[in-house]
ModelCIF file with pLDDT and N, C-alpha, C, O atoms, coordinates in Angstrom:
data_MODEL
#
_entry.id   MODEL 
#
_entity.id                         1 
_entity.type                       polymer 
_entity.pdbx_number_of_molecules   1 
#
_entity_poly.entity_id                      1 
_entity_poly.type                           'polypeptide(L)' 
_entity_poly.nstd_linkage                   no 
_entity_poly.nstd_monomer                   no 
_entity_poly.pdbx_seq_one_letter_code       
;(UNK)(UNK)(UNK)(UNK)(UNK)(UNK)(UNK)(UNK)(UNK)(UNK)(UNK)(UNK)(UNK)(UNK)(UNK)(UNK)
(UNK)(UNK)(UNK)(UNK)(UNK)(UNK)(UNK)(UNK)(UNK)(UNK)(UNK)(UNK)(UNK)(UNK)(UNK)(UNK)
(UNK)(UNK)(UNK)(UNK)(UNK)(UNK)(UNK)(UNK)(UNK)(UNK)(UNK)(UNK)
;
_entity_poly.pdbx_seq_one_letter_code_can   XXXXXXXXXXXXXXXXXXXXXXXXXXXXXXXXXXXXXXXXXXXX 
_entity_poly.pdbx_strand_id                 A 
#
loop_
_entity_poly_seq.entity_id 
_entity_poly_seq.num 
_entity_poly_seq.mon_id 
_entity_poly_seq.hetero 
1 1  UNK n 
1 2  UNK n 
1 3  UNK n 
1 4  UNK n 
1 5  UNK n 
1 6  UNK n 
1 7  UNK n 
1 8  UNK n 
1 9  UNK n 
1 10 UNK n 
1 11 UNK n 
1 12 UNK n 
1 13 UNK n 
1 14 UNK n 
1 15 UNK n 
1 16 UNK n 
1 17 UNK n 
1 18 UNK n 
1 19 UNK n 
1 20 UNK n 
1 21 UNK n 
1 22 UNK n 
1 23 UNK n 
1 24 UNK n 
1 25 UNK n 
1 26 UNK n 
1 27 UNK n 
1 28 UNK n 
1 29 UNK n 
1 30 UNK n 
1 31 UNK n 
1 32 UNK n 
1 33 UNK n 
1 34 UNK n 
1 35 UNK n 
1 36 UNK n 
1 37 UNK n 
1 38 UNK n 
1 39 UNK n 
1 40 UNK n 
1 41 UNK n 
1 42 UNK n 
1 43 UNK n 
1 44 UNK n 
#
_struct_asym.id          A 
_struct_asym.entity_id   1 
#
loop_
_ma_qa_metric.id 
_ma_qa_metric.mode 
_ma_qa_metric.name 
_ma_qa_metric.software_group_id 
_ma_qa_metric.type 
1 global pLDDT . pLDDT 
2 local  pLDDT . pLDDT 
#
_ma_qa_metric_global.metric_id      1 
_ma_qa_metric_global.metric_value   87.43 
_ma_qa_metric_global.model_id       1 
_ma_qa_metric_global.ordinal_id     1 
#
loop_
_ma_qa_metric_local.label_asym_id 
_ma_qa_metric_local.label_comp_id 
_ma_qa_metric_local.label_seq_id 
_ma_qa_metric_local.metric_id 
_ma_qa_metric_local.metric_value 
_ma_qa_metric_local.model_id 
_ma_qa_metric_local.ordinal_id 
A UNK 1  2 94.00 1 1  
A UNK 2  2 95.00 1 2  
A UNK 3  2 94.00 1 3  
A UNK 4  2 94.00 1 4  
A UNK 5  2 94.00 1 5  
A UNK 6  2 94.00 1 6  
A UNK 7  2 89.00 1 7  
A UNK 8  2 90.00 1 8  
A UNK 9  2 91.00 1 9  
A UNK 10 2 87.00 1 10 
A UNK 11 2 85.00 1 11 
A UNK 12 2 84.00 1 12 
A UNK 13 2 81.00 1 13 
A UNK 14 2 85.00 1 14 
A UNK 15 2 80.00 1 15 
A UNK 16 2 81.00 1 16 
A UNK 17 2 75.00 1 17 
A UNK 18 2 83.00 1 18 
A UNK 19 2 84.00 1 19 
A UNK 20 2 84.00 1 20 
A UNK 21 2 87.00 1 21 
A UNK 22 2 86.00 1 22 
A UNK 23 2 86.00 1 23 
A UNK 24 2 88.00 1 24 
A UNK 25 2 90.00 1 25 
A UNK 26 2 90.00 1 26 
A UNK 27 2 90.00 1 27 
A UNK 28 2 90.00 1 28 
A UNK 29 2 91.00 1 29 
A UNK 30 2 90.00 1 30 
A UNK 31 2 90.00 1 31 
A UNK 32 2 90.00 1 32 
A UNK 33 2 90.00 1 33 
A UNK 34 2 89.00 1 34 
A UNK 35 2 86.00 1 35 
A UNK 36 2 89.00 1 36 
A UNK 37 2 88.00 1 37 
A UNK 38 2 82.00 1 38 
A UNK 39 2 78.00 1 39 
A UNK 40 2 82.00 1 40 
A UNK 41 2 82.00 1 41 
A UNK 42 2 88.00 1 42 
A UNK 43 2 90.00 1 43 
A UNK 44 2 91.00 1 44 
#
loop_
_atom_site.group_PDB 
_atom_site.id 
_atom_site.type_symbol 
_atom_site.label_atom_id 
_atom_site.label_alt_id 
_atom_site.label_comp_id 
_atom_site.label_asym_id 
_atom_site.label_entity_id 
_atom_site.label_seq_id 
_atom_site.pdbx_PDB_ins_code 
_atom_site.Cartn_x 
_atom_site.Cartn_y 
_atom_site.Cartn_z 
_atom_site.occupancy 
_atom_site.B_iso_or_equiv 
_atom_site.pdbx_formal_charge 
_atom_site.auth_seq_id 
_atom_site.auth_comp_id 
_atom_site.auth_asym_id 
_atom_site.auth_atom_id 
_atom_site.pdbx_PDB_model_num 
ATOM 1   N N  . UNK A 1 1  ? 0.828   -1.209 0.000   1.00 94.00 ? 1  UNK A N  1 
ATOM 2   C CA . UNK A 1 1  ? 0.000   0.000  0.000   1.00 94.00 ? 1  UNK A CA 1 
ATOM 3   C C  . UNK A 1 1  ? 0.861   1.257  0.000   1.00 94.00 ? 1  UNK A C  1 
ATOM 4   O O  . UNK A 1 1  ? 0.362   2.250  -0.528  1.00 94.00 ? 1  UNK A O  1 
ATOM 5   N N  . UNK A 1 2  ? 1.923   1.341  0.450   1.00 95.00 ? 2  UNK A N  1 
ATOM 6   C CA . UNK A 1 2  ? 2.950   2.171  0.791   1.00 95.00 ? 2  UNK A CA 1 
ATOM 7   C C  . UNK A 1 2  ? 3.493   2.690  -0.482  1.00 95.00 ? 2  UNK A C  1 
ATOM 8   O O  . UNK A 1 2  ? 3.288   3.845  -0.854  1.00 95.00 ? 2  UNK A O  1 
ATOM 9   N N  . UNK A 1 3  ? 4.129   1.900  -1.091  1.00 94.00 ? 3  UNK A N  1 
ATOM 10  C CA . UNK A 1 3  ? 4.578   1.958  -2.485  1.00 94.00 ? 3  UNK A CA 1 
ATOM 11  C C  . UNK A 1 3  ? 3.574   2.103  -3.921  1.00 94.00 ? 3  UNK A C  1 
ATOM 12  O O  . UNK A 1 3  ? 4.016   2.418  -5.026  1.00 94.00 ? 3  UNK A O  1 
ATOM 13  N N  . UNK A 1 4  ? 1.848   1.733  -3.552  1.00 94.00 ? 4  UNK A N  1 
ATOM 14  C CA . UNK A 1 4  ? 1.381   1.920  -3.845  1.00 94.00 ? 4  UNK A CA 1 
ATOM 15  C C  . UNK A 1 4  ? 0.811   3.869  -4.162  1.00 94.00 ? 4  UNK A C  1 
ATOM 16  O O  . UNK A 1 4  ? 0.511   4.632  -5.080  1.00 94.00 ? 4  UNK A O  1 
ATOM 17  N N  . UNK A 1 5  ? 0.949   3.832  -2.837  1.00 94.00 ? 5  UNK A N  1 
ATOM 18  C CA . UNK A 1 5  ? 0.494   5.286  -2.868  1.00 94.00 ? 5  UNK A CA 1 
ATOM 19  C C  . UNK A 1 5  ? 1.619   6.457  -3.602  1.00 94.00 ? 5  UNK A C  1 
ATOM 20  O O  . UNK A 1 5  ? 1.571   7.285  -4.512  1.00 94.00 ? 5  UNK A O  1 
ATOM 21  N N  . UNK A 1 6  ? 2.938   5.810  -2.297  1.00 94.00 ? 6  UNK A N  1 
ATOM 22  C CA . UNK A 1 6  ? 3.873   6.452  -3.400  1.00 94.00 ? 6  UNK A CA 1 
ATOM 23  C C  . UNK A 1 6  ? 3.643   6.697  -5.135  1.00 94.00 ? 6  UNK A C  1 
ATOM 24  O O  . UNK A 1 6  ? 3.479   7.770  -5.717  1.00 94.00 ? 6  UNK A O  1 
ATOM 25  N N  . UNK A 1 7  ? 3.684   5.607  -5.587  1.00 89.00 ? 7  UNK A N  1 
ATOM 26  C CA . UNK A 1 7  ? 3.300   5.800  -7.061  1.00 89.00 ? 7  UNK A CA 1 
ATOM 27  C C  . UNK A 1 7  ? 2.114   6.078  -7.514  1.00 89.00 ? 7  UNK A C  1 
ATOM 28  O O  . UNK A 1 7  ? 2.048   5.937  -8.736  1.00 89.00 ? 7  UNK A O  1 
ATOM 29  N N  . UNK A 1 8  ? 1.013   6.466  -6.943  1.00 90.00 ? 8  UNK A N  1 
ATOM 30  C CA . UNK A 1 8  ? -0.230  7.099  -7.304  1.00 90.00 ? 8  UNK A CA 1 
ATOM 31  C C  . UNK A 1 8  ? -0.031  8.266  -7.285  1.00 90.00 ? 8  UNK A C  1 
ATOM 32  O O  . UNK A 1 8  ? -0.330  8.793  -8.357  1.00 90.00 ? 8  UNK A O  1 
ATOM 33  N N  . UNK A 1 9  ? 0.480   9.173  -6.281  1.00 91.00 ? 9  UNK A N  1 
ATOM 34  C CA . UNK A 1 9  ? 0.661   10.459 -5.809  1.00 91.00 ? 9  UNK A CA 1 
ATOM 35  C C  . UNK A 1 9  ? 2.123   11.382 -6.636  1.00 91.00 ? 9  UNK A C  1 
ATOM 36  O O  . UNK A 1 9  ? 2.465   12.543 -6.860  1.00 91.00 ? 9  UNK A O  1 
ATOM 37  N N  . UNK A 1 10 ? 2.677   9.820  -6.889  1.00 87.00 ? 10 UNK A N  1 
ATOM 38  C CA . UNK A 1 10 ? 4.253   10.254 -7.359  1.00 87.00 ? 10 UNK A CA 1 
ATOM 39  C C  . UNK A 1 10 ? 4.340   10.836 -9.005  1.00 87.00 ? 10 UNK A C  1 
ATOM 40  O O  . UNK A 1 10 ? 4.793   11.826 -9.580  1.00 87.00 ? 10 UNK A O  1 
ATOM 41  N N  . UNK A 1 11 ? 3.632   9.606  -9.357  1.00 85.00 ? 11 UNK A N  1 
ATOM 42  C CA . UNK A 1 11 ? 4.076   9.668  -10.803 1.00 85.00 ? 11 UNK A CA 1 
ATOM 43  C C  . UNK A 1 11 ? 2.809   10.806 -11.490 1.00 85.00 ? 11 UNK A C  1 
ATOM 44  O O  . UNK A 1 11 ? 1.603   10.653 -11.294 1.00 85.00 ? 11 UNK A O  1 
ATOM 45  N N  . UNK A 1 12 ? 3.218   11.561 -12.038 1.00 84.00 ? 12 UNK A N  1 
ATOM 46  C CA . UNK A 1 12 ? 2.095   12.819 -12.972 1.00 84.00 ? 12 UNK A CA 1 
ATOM 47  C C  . UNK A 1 12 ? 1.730   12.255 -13.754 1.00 84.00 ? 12 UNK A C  1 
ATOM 48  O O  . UNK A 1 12 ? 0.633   12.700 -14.092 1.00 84.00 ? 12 UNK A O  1 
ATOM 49  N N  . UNK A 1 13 ? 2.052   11.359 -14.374 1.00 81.00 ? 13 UNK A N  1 
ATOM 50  C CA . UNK A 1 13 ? 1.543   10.476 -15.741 1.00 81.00 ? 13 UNK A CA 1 
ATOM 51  C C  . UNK A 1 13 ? 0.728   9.489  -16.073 1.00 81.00 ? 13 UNK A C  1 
ATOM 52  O O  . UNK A 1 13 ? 0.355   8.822  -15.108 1.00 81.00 ? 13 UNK A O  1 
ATOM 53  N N  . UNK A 1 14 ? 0.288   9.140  -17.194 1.00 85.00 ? 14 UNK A N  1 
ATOM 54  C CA . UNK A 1 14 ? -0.181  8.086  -17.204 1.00 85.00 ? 14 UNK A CA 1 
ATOM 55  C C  . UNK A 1 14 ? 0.369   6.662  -17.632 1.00 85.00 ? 14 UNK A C  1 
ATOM 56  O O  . UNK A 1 14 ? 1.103   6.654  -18.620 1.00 85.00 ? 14 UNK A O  1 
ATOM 57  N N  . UNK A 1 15 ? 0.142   5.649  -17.105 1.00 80.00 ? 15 UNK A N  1 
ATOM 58  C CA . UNK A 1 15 ? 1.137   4.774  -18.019 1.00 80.00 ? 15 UNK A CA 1 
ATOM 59  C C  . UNK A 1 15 ? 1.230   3.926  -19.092 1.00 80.00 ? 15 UNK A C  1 
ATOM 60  O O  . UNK A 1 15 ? 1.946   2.943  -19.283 1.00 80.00 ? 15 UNK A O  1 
ATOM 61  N N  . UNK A 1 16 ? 0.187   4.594  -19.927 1.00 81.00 ? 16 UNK A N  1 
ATOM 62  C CA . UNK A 1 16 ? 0.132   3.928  -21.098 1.00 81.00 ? 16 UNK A CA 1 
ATOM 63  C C  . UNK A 1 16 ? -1.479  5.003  -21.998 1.00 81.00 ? 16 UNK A C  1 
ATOM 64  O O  . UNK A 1 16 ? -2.242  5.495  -21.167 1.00 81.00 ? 16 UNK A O  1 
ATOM 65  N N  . UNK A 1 17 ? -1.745  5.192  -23.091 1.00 75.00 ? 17 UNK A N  1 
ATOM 66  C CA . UNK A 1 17 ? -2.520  5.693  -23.527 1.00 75.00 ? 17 UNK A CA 1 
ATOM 67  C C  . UNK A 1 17 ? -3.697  5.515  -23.068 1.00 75.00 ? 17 UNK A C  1 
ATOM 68  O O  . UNK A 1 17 ? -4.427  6.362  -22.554 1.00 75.00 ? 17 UNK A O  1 
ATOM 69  N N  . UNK A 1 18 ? -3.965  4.063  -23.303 1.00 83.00 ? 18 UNK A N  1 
ATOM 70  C CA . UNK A 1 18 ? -5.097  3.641  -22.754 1.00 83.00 ? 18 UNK A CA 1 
ATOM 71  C C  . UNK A 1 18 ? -6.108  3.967  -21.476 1.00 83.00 ? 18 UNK A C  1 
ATOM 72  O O  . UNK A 1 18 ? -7.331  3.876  -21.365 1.00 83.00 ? 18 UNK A O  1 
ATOM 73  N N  . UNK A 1 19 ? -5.104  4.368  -20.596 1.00 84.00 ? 19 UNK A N  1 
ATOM 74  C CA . UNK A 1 19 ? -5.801  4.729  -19.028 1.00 84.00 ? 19 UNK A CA 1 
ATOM 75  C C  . UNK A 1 19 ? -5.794  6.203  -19.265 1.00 84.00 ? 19 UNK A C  1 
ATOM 76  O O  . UNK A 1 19 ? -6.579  6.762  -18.499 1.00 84.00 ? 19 UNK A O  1 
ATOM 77  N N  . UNK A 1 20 ? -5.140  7.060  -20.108 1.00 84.00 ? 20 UNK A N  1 
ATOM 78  C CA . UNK A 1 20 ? -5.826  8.307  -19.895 1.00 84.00 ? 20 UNK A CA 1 
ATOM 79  C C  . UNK A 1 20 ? -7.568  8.518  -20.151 1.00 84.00 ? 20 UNK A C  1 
ATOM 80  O O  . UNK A 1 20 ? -8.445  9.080  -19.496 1.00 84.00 ? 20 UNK A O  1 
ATOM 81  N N  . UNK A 1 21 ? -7.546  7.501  -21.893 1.00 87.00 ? 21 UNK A N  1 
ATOM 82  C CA . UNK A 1 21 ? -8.598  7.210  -22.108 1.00 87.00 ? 21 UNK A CA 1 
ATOM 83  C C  . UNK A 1 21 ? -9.873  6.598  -21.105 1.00 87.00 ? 21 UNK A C  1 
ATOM 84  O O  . UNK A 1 21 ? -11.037 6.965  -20.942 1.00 87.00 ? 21 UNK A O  1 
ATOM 85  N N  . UNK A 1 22 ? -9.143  5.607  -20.590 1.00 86.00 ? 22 UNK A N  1 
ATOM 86  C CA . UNK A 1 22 ? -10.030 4.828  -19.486 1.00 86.00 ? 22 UNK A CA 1 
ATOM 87  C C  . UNK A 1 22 ? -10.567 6.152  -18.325 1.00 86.00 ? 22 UNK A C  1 
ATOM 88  O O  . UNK A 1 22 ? -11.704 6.150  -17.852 1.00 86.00 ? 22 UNK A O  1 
ATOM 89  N N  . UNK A 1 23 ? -9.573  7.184  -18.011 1.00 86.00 ? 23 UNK A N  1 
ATOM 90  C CA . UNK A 1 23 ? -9.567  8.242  -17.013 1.00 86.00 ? 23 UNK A CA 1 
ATOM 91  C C  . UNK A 1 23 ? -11.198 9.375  -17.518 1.00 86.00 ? 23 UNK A C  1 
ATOM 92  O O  . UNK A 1 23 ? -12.251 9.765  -17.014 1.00 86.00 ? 23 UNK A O  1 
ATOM 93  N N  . UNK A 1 24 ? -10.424 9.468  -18.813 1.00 88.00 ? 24 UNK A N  1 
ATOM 94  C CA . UNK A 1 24 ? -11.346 10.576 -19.558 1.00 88.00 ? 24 UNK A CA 1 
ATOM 95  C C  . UNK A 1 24 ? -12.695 10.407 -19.729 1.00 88.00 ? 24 UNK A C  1 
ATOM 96  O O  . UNK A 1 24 ? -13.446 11.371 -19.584 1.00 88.00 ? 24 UNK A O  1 
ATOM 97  N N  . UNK A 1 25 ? -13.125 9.282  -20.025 1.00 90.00 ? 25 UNK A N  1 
ATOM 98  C CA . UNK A 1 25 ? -14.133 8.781  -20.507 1.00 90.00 ? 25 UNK A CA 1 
ATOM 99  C C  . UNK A 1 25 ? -14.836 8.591  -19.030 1.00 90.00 ? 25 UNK A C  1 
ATOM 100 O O  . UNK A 1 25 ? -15.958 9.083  -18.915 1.00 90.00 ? 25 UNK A O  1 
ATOM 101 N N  . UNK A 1 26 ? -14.282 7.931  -17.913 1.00 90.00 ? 26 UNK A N  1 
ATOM 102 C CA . UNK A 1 26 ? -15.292 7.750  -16.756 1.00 90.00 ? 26 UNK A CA 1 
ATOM 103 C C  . UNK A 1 26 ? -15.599 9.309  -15.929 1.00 90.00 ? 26 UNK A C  1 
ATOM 104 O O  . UNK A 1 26 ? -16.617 9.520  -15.270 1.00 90.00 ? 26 UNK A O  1 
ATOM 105 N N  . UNK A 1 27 ? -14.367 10.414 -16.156 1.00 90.00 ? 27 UNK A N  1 
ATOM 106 C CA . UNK A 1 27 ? -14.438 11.440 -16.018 1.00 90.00 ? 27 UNK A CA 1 
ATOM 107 C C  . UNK A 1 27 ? -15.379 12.608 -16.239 1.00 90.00 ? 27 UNK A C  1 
ATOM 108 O O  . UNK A 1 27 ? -15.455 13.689 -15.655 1.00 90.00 ? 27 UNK A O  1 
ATOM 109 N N  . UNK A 1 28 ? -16.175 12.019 -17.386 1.00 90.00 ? 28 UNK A N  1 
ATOM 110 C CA . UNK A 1 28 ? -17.127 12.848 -18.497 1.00 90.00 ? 28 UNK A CA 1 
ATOM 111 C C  . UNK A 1 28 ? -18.054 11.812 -18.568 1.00 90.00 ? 28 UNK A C  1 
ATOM 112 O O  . UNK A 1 28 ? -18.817 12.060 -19.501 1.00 90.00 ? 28 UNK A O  1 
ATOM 113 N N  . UNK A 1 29 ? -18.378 10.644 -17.954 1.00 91.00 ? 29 UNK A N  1 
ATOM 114 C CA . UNK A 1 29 ? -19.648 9.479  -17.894 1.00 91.00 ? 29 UNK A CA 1 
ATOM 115 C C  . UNK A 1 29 ? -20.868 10.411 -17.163 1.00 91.00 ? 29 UNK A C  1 
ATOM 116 O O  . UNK A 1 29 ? -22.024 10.551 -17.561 1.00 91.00 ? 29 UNK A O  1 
ATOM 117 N N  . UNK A 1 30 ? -20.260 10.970 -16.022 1.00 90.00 ? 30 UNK A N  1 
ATOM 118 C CA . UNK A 1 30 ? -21.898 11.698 -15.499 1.00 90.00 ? 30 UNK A CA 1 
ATOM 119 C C  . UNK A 1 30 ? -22.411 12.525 -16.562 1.00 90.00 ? 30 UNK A C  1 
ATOM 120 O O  . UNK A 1 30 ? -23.493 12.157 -17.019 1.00 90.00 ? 30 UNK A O  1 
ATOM 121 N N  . UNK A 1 31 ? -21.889 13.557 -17.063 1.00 90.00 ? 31 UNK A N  1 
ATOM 122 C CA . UNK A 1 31 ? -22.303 14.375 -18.152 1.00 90.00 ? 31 UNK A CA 1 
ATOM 123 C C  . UNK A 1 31 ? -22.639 13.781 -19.478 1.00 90.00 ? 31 UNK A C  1 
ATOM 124 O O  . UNK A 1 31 ? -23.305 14.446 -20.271 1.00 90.00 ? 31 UNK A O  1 
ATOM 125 N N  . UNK A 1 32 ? -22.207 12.511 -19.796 1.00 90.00 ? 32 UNK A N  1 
ATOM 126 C CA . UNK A 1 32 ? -22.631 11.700 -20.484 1.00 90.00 ? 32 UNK A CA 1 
ATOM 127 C C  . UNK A 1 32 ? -22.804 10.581 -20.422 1.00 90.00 ? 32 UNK A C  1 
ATOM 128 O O  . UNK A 1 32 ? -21.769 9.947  -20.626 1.00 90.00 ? 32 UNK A O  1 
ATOM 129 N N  . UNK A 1 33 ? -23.575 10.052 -20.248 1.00 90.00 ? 33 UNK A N  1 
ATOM 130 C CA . UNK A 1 33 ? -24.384 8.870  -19.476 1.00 90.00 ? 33 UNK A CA 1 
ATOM 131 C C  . UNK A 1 33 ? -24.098 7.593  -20.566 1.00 90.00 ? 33 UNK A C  1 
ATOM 132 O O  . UNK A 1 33 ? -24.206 6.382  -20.367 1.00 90.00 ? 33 UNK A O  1 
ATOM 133 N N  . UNK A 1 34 ? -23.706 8.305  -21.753 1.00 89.00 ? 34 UNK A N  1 
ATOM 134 C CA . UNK A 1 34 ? -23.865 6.806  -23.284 1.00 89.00 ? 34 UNK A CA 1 
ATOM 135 C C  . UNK A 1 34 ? -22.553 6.209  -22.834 1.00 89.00 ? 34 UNK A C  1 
ATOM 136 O O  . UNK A 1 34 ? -22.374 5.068  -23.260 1.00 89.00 ? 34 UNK A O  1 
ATOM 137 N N  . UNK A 1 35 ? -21.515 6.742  -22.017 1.00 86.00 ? 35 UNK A N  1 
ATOM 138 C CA . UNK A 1 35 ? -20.291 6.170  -21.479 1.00 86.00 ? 35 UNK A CA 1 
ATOM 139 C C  . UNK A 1 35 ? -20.383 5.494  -20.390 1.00 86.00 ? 35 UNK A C  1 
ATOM 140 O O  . UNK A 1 35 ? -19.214 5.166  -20.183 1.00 86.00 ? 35 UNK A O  1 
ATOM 141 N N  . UNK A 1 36 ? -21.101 5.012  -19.437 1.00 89.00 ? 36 UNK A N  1 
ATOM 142 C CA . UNK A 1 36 ? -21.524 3.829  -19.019 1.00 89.00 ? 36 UNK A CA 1 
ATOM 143 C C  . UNK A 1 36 ? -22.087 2.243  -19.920 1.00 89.00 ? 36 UNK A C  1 
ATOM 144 O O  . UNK A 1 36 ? -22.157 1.039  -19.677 1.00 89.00 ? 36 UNK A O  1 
ATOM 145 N N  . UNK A 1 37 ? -22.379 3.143  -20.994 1.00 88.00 ? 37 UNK A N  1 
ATOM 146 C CA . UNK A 1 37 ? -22.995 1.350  -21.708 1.00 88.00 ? 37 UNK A CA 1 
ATOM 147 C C  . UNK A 1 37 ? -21.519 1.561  -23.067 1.00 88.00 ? 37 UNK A C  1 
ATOM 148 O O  . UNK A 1 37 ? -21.533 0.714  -23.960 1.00 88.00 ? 37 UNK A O  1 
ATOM 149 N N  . UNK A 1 38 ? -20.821 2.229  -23.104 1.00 82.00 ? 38 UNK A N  1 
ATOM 150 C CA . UNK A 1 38 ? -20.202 2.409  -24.395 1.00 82.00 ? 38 UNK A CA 1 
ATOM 151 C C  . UNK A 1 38 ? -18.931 0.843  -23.983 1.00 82.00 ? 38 UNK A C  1 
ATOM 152 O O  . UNK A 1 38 ? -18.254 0.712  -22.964 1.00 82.00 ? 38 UNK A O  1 
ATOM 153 N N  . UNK A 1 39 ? -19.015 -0.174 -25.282 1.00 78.00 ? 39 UNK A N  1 
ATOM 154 C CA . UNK A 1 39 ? -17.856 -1.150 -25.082 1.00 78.00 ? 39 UNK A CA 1 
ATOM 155 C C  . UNK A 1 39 ? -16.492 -0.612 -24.778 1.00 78.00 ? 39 UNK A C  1 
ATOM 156 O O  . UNK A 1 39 ? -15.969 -0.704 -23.667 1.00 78.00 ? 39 UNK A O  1 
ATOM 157 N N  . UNK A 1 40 ? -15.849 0.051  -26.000 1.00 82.00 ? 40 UNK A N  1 
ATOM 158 C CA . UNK A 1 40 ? -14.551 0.502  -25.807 1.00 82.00 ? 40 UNK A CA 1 
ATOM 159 C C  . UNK A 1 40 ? -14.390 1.225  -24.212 1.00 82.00 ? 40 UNK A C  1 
ATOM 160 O O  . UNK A 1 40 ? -13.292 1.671  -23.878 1.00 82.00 ? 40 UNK A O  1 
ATOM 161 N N  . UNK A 1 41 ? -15.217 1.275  -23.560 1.00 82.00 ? 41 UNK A N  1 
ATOM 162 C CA . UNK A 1 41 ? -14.924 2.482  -22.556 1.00 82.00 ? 41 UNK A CA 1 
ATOM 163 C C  . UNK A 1 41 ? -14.897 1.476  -21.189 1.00 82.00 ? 41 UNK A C  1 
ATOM 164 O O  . UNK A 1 41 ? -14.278 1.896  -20.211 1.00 82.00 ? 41 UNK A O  1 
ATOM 165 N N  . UNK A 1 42 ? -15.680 -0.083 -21.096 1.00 88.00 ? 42 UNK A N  1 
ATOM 166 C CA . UNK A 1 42 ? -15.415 -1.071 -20.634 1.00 88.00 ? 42 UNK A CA 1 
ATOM 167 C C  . UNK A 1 42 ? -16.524 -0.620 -19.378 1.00 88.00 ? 42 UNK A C  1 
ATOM 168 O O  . UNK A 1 42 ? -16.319 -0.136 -18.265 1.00 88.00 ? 42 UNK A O  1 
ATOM 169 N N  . UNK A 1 43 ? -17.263 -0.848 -19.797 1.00 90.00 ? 43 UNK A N  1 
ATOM 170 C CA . UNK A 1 43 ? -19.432 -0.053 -18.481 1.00 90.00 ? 43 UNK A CA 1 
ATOM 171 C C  . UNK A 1 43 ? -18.652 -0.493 -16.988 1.00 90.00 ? 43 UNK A C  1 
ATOM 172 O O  . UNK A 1 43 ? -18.932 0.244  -16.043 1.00 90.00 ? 43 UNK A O  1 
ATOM 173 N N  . UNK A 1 44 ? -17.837 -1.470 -16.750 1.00 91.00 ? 44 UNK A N  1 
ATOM 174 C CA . UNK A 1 44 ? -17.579 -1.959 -14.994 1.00 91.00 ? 44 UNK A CA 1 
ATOM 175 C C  . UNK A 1 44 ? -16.451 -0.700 -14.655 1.00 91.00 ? 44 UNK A C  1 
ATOM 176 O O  . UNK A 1 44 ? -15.957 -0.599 -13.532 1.00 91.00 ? 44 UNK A O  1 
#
């Protein structure tokens, strides 16, 4: 958990394209609701 946090808090980045996407998309789901059922965006 320790090292965990460290690197949550640590790193500014993302680590790979994908999770900004994954970030963005659940980020903007309340305001757009079609991003809960959208596949690419993964509804869980």
């Amino acid at each position: 958990t320790v090292f965990c946090l460290w690197g949550a808090i640590g790193f500014k980045g993302f680590i790979e394209g994908d999770a900004t996407n994954h970030y963005l998309i659940a980020r903007f789901a309340v305001d757009q609701p079609a991003n809960f059922v959208n596949v690419w965006a993964r509804p869980l």
